[in-house]
Protein backbone atom coordinates (compact mmCIF):
# COMPACT_ATOMS: atom_id res chain seq x y z
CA UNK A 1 49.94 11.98 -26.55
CA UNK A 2 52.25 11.30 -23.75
CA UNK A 3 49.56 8.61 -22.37
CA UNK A 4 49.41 6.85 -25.73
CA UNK A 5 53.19 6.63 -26.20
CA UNK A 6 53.36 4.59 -22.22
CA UNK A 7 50.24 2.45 -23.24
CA UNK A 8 52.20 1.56 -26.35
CA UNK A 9 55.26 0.48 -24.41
CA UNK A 10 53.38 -1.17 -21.44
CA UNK A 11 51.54 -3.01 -24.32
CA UNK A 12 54.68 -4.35 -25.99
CA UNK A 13 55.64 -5.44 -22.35
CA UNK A 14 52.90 -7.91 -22.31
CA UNK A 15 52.57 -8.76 -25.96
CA UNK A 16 54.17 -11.98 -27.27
CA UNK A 17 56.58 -11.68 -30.39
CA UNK A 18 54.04 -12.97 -33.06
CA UNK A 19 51.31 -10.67 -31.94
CA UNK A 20 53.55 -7.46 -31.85
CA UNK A 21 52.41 -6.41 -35.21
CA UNK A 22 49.14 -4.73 -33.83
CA UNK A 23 51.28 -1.89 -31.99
CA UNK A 24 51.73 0.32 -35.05
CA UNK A 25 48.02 -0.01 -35.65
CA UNK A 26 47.49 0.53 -31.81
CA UNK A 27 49.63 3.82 -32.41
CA UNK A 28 47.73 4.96 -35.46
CA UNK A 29 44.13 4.60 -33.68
CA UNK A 30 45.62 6.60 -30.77
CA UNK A 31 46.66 9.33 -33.27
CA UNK A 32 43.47 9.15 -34.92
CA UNK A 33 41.66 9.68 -31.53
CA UNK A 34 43.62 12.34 -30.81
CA UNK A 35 43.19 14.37 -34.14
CA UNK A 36 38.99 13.68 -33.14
CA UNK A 37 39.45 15.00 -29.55
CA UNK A 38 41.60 18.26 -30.49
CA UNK A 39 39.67 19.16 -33.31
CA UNK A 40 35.96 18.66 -31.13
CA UNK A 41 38.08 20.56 -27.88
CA UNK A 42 40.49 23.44 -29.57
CA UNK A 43 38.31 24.53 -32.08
CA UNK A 44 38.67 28.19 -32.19
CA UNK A 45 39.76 28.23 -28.44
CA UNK A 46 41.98 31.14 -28.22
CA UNK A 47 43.49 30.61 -24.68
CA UNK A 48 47.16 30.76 -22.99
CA UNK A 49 48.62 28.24 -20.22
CA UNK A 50 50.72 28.62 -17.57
CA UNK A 51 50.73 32.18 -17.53
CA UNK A 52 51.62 32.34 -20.92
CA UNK A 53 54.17 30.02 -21.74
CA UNK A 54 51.80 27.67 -24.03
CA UNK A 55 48.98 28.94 -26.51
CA UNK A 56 45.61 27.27 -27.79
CA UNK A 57 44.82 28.93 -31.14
CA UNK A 58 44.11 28.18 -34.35
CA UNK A 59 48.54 28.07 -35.43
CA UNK A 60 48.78 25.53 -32.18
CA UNK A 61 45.63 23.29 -33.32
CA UNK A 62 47.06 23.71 -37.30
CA UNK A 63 49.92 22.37 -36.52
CA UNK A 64 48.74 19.87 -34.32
CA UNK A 65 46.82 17.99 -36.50
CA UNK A 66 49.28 18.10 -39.32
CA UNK A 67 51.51 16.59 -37.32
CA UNK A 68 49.59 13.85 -35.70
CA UNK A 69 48.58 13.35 -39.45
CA UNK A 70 52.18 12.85 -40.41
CA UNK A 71 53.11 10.33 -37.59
CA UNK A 72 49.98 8.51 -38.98
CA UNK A 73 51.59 8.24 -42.60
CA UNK A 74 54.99 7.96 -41.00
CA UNK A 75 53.85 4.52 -38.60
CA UNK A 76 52.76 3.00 -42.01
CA UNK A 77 55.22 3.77 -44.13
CA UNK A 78 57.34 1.97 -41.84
CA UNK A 79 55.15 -1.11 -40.77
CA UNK A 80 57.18 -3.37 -43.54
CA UNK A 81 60.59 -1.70 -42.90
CA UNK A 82 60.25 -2.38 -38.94
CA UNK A 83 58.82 -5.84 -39.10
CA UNK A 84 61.30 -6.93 -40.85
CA UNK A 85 64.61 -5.21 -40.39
CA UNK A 86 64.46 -3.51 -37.03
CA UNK A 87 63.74 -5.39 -33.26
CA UNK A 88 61.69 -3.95 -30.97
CA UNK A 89 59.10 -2.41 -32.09
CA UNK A 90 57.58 -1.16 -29.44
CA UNK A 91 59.95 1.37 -28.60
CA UNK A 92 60.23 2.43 -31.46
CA UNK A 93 56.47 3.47 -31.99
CA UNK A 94 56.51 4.52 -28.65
CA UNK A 95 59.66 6.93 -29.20
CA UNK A 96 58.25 8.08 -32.58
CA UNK A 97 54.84 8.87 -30.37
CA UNK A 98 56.99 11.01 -27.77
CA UNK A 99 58.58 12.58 -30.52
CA UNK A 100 55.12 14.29 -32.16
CA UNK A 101 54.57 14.95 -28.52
CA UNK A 102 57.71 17.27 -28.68
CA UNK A 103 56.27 18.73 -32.38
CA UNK A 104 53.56 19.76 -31.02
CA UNK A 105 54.54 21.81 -27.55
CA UNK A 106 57.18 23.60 -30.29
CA UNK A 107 53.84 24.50 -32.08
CA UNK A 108 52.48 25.90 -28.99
CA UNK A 109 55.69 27.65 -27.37
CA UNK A 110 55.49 31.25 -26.51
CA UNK A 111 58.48 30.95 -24.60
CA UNK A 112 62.01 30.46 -25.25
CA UNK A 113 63.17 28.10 -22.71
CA UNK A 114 59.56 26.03 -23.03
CA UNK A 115 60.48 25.95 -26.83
CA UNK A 116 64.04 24.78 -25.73
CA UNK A 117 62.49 21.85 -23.77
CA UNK A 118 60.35 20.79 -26.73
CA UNK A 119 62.91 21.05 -28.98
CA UNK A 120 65.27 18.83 -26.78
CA UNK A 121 62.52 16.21 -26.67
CA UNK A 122 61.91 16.08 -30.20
CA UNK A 123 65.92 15.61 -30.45
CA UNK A 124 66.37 12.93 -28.12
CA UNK A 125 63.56 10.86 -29.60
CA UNK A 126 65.40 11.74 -32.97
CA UNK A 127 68.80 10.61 -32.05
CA UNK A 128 67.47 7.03 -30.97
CA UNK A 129 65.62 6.68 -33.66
CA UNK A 130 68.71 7.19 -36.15
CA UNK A 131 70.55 4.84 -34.03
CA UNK A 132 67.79 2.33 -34.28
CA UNK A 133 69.31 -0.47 -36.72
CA UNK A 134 71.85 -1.45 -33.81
CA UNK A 135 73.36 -4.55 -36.70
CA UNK A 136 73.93 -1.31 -39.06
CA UNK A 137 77.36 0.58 -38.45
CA UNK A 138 76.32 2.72 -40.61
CA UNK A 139 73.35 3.70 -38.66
CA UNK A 140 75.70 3.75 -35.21
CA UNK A 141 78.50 5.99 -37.15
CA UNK A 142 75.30 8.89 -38.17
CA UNK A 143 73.79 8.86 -34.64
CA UNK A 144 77.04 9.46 -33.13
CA UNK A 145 77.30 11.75 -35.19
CA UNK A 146 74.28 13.36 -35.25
CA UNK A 147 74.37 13.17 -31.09
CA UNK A 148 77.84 15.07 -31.10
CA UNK A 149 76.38 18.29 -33.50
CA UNK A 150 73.08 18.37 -32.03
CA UNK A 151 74.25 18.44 -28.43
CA UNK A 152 76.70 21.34 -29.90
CA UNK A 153 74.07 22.84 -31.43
CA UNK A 154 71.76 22.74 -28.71
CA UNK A 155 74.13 24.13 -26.32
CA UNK A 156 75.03 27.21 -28.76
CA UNK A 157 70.42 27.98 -29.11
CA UNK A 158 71.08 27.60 -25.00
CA UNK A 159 74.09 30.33 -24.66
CA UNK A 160 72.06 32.50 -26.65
CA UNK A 161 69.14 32.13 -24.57
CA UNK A 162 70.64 32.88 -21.79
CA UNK A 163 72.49 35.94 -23.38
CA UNK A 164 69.09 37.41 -24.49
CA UNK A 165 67.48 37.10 -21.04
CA UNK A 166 70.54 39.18 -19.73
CA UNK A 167 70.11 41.86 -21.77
CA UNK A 168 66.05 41.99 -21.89
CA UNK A 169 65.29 40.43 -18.91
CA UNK A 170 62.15 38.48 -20.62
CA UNK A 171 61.98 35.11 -22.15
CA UNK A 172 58.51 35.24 -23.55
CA UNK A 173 57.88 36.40 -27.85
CA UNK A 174 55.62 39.15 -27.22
CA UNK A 175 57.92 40.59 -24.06
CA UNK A 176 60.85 39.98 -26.31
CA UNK A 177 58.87 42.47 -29.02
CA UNK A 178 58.08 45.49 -26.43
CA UNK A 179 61.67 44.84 -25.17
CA UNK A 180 63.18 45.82 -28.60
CA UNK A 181 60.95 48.47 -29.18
CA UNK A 182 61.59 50.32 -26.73
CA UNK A 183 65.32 49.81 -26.10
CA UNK A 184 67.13 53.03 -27.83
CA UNK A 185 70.22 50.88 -28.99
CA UNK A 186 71.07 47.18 -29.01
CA UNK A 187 74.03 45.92 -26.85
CA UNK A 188 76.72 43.65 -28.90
CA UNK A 189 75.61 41.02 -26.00
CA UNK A 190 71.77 41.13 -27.34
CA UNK A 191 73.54 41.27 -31.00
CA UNK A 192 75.70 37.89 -29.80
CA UNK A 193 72.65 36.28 -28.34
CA UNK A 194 70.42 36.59 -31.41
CA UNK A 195 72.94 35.26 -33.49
CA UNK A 196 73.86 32.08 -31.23
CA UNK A 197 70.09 31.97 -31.15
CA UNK A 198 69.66 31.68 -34.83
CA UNK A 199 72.82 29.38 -35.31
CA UNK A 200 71.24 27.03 -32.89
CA UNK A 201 68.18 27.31 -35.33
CA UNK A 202 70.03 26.60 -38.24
CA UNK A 203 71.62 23.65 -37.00
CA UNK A 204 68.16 22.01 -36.44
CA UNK A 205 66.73 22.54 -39.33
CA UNK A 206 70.17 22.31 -41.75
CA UNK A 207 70.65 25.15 -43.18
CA UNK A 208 73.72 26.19 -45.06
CA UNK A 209 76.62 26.37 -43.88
CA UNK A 210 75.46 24.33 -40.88
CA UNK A 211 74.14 21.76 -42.97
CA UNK A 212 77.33 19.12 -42.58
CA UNK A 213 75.64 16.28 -40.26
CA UNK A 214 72.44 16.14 -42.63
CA UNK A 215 73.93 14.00 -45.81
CA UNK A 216 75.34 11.21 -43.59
CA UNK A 217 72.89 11.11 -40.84
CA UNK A 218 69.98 10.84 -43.54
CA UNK A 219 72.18 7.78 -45.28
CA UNK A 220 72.74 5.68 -42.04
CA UNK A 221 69.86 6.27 -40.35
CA UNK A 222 67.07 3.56 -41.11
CA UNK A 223 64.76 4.90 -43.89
CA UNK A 224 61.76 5.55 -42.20
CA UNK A 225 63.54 7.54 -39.51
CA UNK A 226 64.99 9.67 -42.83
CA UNK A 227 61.77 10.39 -44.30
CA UNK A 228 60.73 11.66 -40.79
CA UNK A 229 64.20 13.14 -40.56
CA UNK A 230 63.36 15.23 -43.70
CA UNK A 231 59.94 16.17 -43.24
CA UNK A 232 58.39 16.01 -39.53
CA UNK A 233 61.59 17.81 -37.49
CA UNK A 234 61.74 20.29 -40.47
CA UNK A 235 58.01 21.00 -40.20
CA UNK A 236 58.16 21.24 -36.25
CA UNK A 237 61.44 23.69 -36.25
CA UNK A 238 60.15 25.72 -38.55
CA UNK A 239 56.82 25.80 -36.96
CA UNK A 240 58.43 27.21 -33.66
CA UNK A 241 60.78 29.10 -36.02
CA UNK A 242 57.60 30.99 -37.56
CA UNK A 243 55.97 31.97 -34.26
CA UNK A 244 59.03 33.42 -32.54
CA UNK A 245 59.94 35.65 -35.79
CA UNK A 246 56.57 36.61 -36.38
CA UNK A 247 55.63 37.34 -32.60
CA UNK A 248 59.05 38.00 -31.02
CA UNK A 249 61.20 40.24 -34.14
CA UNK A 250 58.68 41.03 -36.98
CA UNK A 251 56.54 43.63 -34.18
CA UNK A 252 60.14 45.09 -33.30
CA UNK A 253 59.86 46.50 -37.18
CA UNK A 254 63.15 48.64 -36.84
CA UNK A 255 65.12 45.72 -35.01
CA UNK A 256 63.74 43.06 -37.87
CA UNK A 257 64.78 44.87 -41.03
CA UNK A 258 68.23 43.90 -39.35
CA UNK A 259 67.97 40.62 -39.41
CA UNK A 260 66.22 40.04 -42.59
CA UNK A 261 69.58 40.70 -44.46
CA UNK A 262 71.04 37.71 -42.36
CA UNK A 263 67.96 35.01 -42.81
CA UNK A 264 67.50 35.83 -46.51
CA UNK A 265 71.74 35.71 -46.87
CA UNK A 266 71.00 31.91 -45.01
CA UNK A 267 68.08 31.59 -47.33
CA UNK A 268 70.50 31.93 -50.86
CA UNK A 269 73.45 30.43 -49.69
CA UNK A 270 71.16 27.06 -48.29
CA UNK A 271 68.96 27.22 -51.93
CA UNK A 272 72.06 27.54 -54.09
CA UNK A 273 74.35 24.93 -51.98
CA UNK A 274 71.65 22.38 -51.38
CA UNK A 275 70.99 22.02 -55.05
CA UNK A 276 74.21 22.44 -56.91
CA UNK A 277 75.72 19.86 -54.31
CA UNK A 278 72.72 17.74 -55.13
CA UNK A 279 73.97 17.09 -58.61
CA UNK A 280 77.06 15.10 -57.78
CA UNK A 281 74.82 12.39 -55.92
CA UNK A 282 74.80 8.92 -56.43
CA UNK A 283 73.06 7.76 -53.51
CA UNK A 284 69.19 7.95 -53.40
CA UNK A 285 69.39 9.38 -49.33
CA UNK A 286 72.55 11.66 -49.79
CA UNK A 287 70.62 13.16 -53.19
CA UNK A 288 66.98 13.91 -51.08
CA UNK A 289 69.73 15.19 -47.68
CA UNK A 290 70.91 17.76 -50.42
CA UNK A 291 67.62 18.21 -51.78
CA UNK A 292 66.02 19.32 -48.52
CA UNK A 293 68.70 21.45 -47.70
CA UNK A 294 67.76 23.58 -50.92
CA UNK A 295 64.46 23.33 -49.91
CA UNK A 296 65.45 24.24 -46.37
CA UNK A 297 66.67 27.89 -48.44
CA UNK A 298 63.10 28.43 -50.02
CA UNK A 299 61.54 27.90 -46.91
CA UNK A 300 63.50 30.86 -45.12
CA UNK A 301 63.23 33.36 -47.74
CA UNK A 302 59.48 32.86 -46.35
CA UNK A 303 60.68 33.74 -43.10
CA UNK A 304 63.03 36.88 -44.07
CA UNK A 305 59.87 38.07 -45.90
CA UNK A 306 57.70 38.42 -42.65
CA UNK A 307 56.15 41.99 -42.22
CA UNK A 308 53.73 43.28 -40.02
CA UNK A 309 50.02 43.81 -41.03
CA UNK A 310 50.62 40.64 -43.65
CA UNK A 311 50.51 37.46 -43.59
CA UNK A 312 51.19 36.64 -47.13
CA UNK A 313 54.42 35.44 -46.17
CA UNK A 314 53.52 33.20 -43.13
CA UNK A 315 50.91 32.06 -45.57
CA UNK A 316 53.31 30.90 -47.92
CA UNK A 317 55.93 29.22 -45.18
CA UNK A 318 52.87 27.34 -43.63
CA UNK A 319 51.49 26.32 -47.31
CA UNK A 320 55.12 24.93 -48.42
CA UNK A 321 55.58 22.98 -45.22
CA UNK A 322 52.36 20.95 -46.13
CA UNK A 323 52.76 20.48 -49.53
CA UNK A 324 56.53 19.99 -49.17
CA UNK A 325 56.12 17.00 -46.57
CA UNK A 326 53.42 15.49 -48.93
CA UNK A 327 55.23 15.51 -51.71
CA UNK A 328 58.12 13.72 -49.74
CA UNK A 329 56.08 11.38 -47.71
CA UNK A 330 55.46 9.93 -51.25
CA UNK A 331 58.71 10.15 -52.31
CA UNK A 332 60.61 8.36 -49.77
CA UNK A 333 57.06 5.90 -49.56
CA UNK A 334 57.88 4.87 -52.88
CA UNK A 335 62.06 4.75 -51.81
CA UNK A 336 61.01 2.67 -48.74
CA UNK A 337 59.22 0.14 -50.86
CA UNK A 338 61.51 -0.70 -53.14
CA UNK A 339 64.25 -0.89 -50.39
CA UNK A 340 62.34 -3.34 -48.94
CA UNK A 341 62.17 -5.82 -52.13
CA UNK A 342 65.71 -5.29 -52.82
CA UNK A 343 67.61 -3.99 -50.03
CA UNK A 344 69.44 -1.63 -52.84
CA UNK A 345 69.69 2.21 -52.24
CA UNK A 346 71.46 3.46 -55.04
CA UNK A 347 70.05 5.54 -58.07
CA UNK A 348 71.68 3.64 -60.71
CA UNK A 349 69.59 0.12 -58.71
CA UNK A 350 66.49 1.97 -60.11
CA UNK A 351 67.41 1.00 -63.53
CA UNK A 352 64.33 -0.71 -65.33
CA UNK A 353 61.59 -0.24 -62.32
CA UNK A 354 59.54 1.28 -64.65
CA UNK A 355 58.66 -2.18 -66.76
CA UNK A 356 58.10 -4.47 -63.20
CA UNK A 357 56.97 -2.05 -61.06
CA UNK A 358 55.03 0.90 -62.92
CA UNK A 359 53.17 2.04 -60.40
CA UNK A 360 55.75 2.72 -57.74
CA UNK A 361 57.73 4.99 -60.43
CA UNK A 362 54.76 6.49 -61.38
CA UNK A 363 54.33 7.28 -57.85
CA UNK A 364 58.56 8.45 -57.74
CA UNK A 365 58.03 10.56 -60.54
CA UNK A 366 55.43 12.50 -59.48
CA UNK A 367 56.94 13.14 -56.15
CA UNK A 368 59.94 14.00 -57.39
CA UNK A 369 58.15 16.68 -60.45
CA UNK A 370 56.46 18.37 -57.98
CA UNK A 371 59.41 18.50 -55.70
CA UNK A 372 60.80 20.17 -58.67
CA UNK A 373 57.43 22.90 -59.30
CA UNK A 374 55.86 21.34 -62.26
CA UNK A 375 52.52 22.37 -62.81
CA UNK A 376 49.23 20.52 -61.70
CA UNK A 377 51.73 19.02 -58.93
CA UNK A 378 51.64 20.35 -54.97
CA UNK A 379 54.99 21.63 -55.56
CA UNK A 380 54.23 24.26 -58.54
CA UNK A 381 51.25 25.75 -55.98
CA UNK A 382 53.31 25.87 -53.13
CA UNK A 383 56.45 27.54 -55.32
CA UNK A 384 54.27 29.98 -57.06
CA UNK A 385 52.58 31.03 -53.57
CA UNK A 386 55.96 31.76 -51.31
CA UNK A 387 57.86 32.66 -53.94
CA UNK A 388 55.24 35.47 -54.77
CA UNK A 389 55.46 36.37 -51.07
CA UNK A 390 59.23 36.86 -51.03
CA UNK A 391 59.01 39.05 -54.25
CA UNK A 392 55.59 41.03 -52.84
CA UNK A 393 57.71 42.31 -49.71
CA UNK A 394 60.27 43.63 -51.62
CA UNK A 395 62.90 40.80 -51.65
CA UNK A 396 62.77 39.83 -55.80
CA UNK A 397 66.43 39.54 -56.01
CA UNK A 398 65.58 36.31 -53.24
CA UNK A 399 63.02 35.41 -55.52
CA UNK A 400 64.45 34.88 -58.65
CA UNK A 401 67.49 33.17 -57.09
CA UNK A 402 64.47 30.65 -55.78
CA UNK A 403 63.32 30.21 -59.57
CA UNK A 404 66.47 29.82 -60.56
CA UNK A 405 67.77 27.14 -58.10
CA UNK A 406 64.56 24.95 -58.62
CA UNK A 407 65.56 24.76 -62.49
CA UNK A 408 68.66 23.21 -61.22
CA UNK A 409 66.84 20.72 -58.67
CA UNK A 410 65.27 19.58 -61.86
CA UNK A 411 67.90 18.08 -63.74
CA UNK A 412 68.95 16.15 -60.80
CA UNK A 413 65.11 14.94 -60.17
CA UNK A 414 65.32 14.06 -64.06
CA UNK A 415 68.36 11.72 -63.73
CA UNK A 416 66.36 9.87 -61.19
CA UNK A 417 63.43 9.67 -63.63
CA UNK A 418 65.70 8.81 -66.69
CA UNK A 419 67.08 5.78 -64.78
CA UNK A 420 63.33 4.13 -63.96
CA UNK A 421 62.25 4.52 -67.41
CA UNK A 422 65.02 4.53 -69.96
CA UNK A 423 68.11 2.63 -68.44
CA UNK A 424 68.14 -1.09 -68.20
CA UNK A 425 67.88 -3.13 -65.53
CA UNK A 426 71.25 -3.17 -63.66
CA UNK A 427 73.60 -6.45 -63.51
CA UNK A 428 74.34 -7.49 -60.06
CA UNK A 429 77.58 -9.20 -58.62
CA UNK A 430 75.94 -12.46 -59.07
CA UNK A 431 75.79 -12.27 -62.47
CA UNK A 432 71.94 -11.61 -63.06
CA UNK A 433 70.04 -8.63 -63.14
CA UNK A 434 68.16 -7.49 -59.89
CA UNK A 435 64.79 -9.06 -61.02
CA UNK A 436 66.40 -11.82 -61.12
CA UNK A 437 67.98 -11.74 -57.50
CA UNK A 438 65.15 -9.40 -56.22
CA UNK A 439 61.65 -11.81 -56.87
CA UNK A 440 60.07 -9.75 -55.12
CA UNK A 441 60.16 -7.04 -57.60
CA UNK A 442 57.19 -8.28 -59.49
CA UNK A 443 54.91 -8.47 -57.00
CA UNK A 444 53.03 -5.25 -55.64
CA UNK A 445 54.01 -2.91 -52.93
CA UNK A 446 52.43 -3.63 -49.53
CA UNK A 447 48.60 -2.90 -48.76
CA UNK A 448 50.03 0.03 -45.78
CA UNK A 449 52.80 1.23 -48.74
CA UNK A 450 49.94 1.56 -51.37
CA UNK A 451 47.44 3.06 -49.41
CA UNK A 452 50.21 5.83 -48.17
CA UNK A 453 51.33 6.32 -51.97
CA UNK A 454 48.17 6.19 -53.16
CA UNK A 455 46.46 9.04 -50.59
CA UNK A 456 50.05 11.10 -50.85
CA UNK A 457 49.14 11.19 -54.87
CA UNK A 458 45.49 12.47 -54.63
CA UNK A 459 46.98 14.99 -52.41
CA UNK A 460 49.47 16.15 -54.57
CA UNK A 461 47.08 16.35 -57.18
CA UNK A 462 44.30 18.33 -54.89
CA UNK A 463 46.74 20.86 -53.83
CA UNK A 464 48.24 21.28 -57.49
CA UNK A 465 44.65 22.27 -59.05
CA UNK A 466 42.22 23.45 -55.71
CA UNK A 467 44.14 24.36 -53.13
CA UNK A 468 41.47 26.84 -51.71
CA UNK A 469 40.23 24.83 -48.36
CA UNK A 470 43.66 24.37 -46.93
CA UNK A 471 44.53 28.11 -47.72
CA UNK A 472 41.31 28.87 -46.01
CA UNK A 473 42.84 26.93 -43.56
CA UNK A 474 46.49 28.34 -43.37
CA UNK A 475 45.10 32.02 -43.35
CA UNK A 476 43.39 31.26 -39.78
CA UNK A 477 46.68 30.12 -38.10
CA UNK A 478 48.35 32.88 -39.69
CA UNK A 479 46.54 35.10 -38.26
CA UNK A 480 47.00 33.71 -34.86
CA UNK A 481 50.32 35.20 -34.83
CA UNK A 482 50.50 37.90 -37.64
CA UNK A 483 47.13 39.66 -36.74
């Protein structure tokens, strides 16, 4: 991965500006390579590196190839976007590459200061990235931003590192396990550590009430770098996230059951804020921030339900992290489009796309139900299978607060849908409506935007009615860490 990010920027080195359009496809036949090579080298290799502080197994290669996937639908959901509102490209496919490199060595982390490292490069990709549209101020005003708390938040995960190895005297998961097993009473510094630990979590992956840098960082950061805002650096936090609970504090059964309170506390406070927040949104990437903080909540009442001797629950994370990027790869595919005819980003500019373009809200709406948990859509599967989990190992109250907050997400989701198919179109400053302004409108999405909306719909659809193969799937990774 690293080799194909530097032969992407030596390329662009060489490559005249007219013929710079083959480096996204360069960076998608890497990817595809690579997804080939790990599946014909990893499969069911079971094997650790560097005396432990990377794994091969079947969570690693799981998560591997979902993410290499992702990058794939990320590059050409963005082809238009880049080509036209962004210079150098290049670095930016390159970055994006190095980025998936860091996703992946998270995936494969057995070792808190490894995971650290991974973490850090997945960051620093990030905050270029969301500084990308240099012409933008708003993009410059959410980077700075987003530098400032993540550099915060990344030295608090750091402290608490370092406050854990002082107490325990062992950095890897499964030494962290014996550790608390067998010490007779926690110290407040081991107490103070795990918590700075688990802030420093929270920050990266938004959760309520460290949530604050999400909304604006998601609106002024170029939209392809928001959609991979909101699903890959979820997917890859939560990924390490999963392996250190469920090797490093699940085992450590007494030690867990006081920590669950904490996560599943998290869990409401992120489903319940996330949504009701959500409702007061006007703009299309402040309304999907909000919305993937509530589904930030759902996602770690998954992790607070983590036992030993099941992996229902890790089932369930692992499950909603795949259908939940799906469902927003689509989502923000079909965003990304129609910001590219019209430049327009608010949800009352949506008015009317329903008569010129009925495909791409076709495509809207069903993202946006399933994001919600309708049935025969990703998101009523995934929803039905975690939410069972949380209620299974004993946590209902957690559960029904998860029912209860997607009902809200709903309405919101439903405003978006009522202004595509029953409000007019909207009158511009000019004086004409945005068809009018917008030409571009009636013509069809992009061959690379079609083909991504078009996939990301079958596969909402598969996983809404036969979800069986990637359970099969999900069940072997889970058991590489719950066994």
């Amino acid at each position: 991965m690293a080799g194909l990010a530097f032969l992407v920027f030596v390329v662009d080195l060489f490559l005249p500006e007219d013929r710079k359009t083959i480096l996204p496809w360069l960076s998608i036949a890497g990817l595809i390579a690579l997804i080939v090579v790990s599946l014909v080298m990893l499969w069911d290799e079971q094997e650790t590196l560097y005396d432990g502080l990377l794994v091969v197994d079947d969570f690693a290669l799981f998560f591997k190839v979902f993410f290499i996937g992702l990058g794939i639908f990320i590059i050409l959901s963005s082809i238009d976007f880049v080509k036209q509102r962004l210079d150098h490209q290049g670095e930016f496919y390159g970055i994006l590459l190095l980025s998936i490199l860091g996703m992946n060595v998270m995936a494969q982390s057995r070792e808190l200061l490894t995971a650290y490292i991974a973490l850090e490069l997945l960051s620093f990709s990030l905050y270029v990235l969301a500084a990308y549209a240099k012409g933008d101020t708003r993009s410059n005003e959410s980077a700075l931003k987003y530098i400032i708390i993540g550099a915060v938040s990344s030295a608090i995960l750091l402290y608490g590192l370092s406050m854990i190895y002082s107490t325990l005297g062992v950095t890897k998961f499964d030494d962290i396990a014996a550790a608390l097993t067998t010490v007779s009473e926690v110290s407040p510094a081991l107490w103070v550590g795990v918590g700075l630990l688990l802030v420093g979590l929270m920050f990266k992956v938004s959760a309520v009430p460290f949530h604050m840098w999400a909304p604006d960082v998601y609106e002024g950061a170029p939209y392809p770098v928001t959609a991979y805002l909101a699903i890959g650096s979820k997917a890859a936090a939560f990924a390490l996230i999963l392996r250190l609970v469920a090797e490093g504090f699940v085992p450590a059964a007494d030690r867990w059951e006081e920590w669950q309170v904490v996560i599943a506390v998290l869990a409401a406070a992120s489903m319940l804020v996330g949504n009701l927040v959500a409702l007061a949104q006007k703009n299309l990437k402040r309304l999907l921030a909000y919305s993937s903080i509530g589904h930030v909540g759902f996602i770690l009442a998954g992790i607070a339900a983590l036992s030993t001797g099941s992996d229902l629950a890790s089932n369930g994370v692992i499950f909603y992290l795949v259908g939940y990027s799906i469902t927003n790869l689509v989502v923000f595919a079909a965003i990304i489009s129609f910001f590219n005819m019209t430049g327009k980003e608010m949800i009352a500019d949506l008015g009317g796309l329903a008569d010129h373009q009925p495909f791409l809200a076709a495509a809207l709406a069903m993202g946006l139900f399933s994001l919600a948990g309708l049935p025969i859509f990703a998101g009523f599967t995934i929803k039905f299978y975690l939410f069972t989990a949380v209620a299974t190992e004993g946590l209902l109250w957690l559960a029904g607060l998860a029912i209860f907050s997607s009902l809200v997400s709903l309405y919101y989701y439903l405003q978006v849908m009522r202004q595509m198919y029953i409000e007019p179109v909207p009158i511009t400053e000019g004086g004409g409506d945005l068809v009018q302004e917008h030409p571009d409108l009636a013509k069809w999405p992009s061959l690379t935007l079609l083909s991504v909306l078009t996939t990301g719909m079958a596969a909402i659809i598969w996983l809404g009615i036969y979800p069986k193969p990637l359970i099969d799937s999900i069940e072997a990774a889970s058991k590489a860490i719950i066994p």
